[in-house]
Protein backbone atom coordinates (compact mmCIF):
# COMPACT_ATOMS: atom_id res chain seq x y z
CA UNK A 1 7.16 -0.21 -12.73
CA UNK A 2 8.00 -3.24 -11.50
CA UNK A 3 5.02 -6.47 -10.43
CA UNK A 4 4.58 -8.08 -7.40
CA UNK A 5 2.44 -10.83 -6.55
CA UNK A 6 1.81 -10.79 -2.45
CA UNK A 7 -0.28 -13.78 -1.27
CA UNK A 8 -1.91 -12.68 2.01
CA UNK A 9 -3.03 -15.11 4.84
CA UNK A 10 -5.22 -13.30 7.80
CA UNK A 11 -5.18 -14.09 11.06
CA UNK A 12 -7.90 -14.35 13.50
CA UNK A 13 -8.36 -11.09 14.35
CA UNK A 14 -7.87 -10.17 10.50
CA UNK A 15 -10.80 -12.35 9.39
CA UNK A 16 -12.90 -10.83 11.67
CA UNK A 17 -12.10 -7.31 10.79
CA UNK A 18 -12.75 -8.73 6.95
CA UNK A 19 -16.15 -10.30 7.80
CA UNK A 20 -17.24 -6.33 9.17
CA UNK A 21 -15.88 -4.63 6.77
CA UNK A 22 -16.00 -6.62 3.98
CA UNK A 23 -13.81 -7.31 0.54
CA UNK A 24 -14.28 -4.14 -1.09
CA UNK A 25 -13.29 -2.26 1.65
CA UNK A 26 -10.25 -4.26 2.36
CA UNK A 27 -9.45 -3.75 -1.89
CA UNK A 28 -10.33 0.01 -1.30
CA UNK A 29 -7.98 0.44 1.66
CA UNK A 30 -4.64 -1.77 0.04
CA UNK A 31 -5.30 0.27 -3.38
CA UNK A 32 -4.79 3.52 -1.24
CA UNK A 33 -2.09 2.77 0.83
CA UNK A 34 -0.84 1.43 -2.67
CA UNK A 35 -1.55 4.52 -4.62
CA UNK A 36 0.23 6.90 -1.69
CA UNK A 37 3.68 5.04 -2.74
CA UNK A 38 3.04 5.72 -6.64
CA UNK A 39 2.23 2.07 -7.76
CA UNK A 40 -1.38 0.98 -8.04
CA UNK A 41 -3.51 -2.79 -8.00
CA UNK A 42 -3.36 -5.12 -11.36
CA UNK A 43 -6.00 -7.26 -9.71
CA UNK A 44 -6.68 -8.42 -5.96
CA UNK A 45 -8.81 -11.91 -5.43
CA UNK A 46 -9.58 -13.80 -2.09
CA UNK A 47 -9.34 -17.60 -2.16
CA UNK A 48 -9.90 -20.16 -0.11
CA UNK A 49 -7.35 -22.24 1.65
CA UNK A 50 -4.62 -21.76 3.59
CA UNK A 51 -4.11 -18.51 1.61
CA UNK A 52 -6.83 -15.96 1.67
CA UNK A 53 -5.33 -13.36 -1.25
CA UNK A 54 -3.94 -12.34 -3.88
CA UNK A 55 -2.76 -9.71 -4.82
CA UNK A 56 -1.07 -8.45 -7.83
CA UNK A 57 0.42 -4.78 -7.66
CA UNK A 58 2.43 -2.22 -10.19
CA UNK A 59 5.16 -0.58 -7.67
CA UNK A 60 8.10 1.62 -8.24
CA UNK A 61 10.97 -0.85 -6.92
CA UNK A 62 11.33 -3.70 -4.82
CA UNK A 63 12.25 -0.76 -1.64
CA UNK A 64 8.91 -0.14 -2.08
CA UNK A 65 7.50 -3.70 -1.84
CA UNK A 66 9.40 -4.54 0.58
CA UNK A 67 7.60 -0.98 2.80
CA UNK A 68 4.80 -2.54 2.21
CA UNK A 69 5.16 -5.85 3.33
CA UNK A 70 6.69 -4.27 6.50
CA UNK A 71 3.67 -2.33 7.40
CA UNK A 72 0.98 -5.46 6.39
CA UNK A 73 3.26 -7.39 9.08
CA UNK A 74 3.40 -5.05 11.48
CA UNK A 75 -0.54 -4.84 12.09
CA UNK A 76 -0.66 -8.31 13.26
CA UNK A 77 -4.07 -9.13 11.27
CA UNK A 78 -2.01 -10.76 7.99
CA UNK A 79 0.98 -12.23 6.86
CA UNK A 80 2.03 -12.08 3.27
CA UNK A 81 4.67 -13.15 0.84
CA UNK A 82 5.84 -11.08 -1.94
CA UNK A 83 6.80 -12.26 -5.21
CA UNK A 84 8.46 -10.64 -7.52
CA UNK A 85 7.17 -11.38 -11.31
CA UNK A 86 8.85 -10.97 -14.40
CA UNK A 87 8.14 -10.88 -17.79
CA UNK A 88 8.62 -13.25 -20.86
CA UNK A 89 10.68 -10.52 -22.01
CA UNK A 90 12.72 -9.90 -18.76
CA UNK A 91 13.37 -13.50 -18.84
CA UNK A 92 14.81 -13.53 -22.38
CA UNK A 93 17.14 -10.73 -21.61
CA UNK A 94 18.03 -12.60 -18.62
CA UNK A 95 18.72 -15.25 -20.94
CA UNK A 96 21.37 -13.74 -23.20
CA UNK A 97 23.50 -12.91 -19.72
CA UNK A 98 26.17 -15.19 -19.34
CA UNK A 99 27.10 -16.16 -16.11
CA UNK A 100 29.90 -18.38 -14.68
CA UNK A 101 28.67 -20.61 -12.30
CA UNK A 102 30.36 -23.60 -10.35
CA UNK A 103 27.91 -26.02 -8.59
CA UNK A 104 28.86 -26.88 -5.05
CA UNK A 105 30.77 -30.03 -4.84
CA UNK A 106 31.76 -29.52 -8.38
């Protein structure tokens, strides 16, 4: 499975829905809707800031991600940004890939 890291910002109306229901509700109704599309949560904090979560999540493939983040947007309460996260080891086999590249103006 592939990791995601989706940083979550709630609106008004969102915050308020959060301050009656709570944090563990809100982690107990994202690890659902997560678990119906076969991935599951690696963790899931709130911060404080502009951004008010994050979120780190196991899912099958970026289609799937990309579902979700359709569906968070679509309620109105939250806006989020998905990044995709790779591993050390992802990152050396991206390594030994050679690619021709010309910079622009070059």
């Amino acid at each position: 499975m592939a990791k995601y890291l989706v940083i979550a910002s709630y609106t008004a109306e969102g915050a308020r829905g959060l301050l009656s229901d709570g944090g563990t509700a809100r982690r107990d109704a994202v690890a659902k809707t997560v678990a119906g599309l076969g991935g599951q949560i690696e963790s899931f904090y709130f911060s404080f800031g502009s951004d008010d979560a994050f979120v780190v999540l196991d899912l099958p493939d970026n289609v799937t991600a990309a579902a979700i983040g359709l569906a968070v947007s679509a309620s109105g309460t939250v806006s989020t940004r998905t990044v995709v996260l790779l591993t050390p080891e992802e990152i050396d086999r991206a390594a030994r890939i050679t690619v021709e590249y010309t910079a622009p103006g070059t």
